[in-house]
N, C-alpha and C. Protein backbone atom coordinates (compact mmCIF):
# COMPACT_ATOMS: atom_id res chain seq x y z
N UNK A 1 191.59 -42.33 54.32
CA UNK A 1 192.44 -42.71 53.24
C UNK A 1 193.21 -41.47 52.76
N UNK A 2 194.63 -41.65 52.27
CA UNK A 2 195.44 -40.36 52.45
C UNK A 2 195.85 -40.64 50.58
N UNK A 3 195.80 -39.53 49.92
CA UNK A 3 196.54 -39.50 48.70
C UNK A 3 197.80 -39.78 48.84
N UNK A 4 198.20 -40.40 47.47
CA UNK A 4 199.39 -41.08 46.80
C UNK A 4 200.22 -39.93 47.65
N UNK A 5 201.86 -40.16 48.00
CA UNK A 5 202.79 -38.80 48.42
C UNK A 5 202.74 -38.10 47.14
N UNK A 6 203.22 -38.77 45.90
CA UNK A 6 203.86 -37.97 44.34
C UNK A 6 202.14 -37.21 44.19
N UNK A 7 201.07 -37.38 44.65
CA UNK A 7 200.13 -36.52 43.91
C UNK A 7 200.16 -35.30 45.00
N UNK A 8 200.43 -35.58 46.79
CA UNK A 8 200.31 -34.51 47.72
C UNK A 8 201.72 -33.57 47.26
N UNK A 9 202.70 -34.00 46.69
CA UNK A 9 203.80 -33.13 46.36
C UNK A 9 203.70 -32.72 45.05
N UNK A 10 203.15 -32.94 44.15
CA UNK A 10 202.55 -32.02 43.10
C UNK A 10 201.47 -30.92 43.47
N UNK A 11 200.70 -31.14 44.13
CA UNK A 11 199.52 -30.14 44.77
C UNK A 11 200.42 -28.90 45.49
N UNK A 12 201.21 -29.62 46.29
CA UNK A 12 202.30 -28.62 46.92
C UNK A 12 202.90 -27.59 45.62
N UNK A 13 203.27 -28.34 44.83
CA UNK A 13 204.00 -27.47 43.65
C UNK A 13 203.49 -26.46 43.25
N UNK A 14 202.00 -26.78 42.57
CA UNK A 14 201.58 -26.06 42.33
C UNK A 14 200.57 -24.75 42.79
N UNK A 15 200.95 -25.09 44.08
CA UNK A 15 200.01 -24.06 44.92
C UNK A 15 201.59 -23.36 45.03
N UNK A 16 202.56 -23.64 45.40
CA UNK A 16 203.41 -22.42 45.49
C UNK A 16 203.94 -21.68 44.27
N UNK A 17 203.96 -22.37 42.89
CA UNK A 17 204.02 -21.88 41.45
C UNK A 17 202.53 -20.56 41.74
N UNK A 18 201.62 -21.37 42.08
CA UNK A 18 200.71 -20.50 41.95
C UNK A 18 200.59 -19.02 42.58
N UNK A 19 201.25 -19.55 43.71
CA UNK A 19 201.02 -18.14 44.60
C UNK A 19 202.16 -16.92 44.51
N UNK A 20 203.74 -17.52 43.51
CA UNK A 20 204.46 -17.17 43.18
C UNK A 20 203.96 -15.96 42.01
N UNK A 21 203.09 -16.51 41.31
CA UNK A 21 202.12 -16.10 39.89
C UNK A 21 201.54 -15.14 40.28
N UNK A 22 200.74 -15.12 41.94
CA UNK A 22 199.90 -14.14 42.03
C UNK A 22 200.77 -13.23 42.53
N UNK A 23 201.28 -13.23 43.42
CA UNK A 23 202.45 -12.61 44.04
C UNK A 23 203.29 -11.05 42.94
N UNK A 24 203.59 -11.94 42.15
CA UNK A 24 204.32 -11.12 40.89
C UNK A 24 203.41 -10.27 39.71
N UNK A 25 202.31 -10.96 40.02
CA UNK A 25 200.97 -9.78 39.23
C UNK A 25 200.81 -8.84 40.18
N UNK A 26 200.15 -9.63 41.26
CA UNK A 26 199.90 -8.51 42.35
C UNK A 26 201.10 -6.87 42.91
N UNK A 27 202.53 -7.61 42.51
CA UNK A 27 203.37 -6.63 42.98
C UNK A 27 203.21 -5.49 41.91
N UNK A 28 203.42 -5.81 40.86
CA UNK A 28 202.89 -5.42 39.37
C UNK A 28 202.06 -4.18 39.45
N UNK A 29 200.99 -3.92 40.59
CA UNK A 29 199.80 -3.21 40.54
C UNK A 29 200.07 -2.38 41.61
N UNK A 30 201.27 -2.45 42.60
CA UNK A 30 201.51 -1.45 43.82
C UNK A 30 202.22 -0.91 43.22
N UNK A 31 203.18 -0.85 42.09
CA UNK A 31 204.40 -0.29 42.09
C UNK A 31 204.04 0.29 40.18
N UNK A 32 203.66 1.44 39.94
CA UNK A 32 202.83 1.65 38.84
C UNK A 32 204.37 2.68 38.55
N UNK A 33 204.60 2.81 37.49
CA UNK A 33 205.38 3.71 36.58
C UNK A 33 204.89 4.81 36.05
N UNK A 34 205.51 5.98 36.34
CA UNK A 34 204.95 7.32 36.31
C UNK A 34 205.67 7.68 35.19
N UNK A 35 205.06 8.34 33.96
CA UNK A 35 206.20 8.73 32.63
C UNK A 35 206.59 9.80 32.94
N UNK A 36 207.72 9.98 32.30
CA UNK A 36 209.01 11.03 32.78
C UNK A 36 208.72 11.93 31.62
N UNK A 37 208.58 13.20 31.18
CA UNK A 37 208.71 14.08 30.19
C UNK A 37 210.46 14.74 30.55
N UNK A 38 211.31 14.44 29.49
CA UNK A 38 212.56 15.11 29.45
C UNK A 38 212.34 15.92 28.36
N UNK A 39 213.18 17.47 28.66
CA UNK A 39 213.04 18.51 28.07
C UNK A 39 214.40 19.18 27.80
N UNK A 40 214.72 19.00 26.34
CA UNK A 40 216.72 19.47 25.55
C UNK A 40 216.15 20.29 25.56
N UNK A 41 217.30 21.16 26.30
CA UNK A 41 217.17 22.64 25.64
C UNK A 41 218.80 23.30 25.23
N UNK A 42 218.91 23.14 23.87
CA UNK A 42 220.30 23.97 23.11
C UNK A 42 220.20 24.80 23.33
N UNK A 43 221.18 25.96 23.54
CA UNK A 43 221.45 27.18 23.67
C UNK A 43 222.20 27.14 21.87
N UNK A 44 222.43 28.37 21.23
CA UNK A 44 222.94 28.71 20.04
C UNK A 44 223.43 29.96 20.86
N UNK A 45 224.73 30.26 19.41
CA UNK A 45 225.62 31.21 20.09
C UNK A 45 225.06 32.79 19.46
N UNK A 46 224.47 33.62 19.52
CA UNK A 46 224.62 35.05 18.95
C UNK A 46 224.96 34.74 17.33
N UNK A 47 224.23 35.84 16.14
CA UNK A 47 224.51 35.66 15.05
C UNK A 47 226.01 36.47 14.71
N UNK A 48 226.07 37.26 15.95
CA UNK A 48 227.20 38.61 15.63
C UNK A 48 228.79 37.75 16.30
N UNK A 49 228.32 36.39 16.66
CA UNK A 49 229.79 35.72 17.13
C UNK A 49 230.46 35.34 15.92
N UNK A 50 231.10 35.75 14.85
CA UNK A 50 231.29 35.29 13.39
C UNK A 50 233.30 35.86 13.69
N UNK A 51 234.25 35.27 13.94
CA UNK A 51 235.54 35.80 14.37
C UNK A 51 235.93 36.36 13.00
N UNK A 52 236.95 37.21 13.32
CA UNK A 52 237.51 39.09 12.74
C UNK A 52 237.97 37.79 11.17
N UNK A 53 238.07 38.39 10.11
CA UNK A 53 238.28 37.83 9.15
C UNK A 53 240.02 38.46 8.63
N UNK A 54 240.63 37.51 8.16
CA UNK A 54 242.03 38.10 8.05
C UNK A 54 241.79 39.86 7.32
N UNK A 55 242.78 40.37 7.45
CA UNK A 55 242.69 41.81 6.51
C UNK A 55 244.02 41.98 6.27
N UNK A 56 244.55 41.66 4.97
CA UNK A 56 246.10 41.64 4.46
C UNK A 56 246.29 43.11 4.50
N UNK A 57 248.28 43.40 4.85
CA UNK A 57 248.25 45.07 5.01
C UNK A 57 248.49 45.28 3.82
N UNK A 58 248.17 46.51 3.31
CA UNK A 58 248.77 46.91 1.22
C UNK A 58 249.98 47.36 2.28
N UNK A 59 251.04 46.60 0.86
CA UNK A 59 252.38 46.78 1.34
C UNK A 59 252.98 47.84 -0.55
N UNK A 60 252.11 47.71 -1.39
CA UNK A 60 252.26 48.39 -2.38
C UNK A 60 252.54 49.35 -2.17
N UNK A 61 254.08 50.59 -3.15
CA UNK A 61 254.07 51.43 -3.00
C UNK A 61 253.85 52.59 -4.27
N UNK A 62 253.43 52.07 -5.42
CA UNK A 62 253.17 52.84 -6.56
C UNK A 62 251.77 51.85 -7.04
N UNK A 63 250.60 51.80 -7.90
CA UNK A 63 249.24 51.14 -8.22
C UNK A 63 249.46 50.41 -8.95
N UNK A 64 250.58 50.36 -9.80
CA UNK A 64 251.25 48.76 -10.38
C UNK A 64 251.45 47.75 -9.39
N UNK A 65 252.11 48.07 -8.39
CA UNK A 65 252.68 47.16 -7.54
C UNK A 65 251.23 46.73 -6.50
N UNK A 66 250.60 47.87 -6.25
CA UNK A 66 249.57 47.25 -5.38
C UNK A 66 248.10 46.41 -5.80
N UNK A 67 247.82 46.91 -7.59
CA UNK A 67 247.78 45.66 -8.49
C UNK A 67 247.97 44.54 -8.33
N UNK A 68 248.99 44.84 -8.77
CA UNK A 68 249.83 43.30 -8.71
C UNK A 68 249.84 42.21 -7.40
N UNK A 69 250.21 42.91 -6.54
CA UNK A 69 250.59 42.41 -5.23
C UNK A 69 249.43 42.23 -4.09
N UNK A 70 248.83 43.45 -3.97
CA UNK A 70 247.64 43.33 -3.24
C UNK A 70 246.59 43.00 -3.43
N UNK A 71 245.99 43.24 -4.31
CA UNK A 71 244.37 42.93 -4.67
C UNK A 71 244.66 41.45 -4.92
N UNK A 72 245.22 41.01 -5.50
CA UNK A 72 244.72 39.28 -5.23
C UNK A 72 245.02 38.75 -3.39
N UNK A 73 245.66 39.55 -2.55
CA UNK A 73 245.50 39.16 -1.53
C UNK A 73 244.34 39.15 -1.00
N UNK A 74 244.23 40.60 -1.06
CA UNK A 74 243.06 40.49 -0.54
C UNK A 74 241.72 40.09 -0.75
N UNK A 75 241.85 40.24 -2.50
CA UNK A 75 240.15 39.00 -3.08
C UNK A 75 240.52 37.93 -2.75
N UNK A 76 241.57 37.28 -1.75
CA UNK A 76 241.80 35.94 -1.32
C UNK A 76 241.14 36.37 0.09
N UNK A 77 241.49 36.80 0.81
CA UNK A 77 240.73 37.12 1.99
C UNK A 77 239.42 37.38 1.90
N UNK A 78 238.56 37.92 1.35
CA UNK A 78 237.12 38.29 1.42
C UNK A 78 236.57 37.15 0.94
N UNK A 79 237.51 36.18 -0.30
CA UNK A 79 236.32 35.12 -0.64
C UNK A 79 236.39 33.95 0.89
N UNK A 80 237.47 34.16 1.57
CA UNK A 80 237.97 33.40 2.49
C UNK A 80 237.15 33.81 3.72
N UNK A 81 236.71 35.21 3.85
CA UNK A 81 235.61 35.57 5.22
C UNK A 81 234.10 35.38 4.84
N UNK A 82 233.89 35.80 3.02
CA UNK A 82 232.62 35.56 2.97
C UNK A 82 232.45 33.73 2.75
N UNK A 83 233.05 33.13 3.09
CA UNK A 83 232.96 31.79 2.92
C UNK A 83 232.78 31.19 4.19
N UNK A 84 233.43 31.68 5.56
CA UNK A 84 233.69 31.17 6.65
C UNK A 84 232.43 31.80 7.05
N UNK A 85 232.12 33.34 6.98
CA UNK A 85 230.35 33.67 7.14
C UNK A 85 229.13 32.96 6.74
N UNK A 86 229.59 32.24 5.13
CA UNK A 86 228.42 31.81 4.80
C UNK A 86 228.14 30.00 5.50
N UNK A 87 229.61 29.69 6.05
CA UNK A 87 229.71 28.38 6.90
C UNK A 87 228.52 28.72 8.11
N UNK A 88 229.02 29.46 8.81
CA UNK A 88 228.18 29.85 9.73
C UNK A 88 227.03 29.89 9.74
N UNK A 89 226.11 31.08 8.89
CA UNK A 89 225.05 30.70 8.47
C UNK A 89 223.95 30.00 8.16
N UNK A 90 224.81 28.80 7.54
CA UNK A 90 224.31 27.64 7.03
C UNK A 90 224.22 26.66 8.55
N UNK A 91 225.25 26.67 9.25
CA UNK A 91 225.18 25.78 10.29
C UNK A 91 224.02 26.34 11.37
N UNK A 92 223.90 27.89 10.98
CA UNK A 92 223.04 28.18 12.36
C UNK A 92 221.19 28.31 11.85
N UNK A 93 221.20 28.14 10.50
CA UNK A 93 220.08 27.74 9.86
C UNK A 93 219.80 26.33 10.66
N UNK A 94 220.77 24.94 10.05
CA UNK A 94 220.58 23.75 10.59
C UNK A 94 220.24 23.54 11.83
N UNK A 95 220.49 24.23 12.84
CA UNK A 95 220.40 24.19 14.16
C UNK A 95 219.17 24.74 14.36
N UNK A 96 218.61 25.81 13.80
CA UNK A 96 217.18 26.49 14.54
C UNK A 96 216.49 25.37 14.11
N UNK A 97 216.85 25.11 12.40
CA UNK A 97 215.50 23.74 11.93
C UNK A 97 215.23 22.72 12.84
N UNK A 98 216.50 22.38 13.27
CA UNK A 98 216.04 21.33 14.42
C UNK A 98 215.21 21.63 15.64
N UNK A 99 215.95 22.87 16.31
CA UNK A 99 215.33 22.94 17.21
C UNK A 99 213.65 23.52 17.23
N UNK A 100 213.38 23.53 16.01
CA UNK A 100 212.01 24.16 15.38
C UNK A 100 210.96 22.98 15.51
N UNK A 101 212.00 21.53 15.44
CA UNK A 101 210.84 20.47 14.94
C UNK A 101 209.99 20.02 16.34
């Protein structure tokens, strides 16, 4: 006596679902994933790379005139280099912190 066809073609089904199942665990266990350690490494530039800061010429030719004329140039320039120094600074602080953590 032979089973129904619809129950021998379900049996079929599920033996190839099944072996599909094992198949895909089993591959699962040959092919194992090895962890990767990646390693940043920043370079930073020298503290002494800080570029030449303007230097206005005294064009004054008596200490009224170079009063007048020069010294606010140039306390415009020094607050203007010690400002672009202290940029620097600050950015190359931020950068070691990081690369510290």
């Amino acid at each position: 006596m032979k089973p129904p066809p619809h129950c021998t073609k379900r049996w079929q089904q599920r033996r190839v679902i099944s072996g599909l199942g094992l198949m895909m665990l089993l591959s699962g266990c040959s092919n194992p994933i090895n962890p990767v350690q990646v390693e940043v490494i920043t370079l930073l530039p020298e503290l002494g790379l800080i570029t030449q800061c303007n230097k206005p010429k005294l064009t004054g030719t008596t200490p009224a005139q170079t009063a007048a004329d020069d010294v606010p140039r140039l306390k415009l320039a020094l607050s203007q280099c010690a400002a672009q120094a202290q940029d620097y600074l600050t950015w190359y602080a931020e950068q070691a912190a990081l690369l510290a953590k």
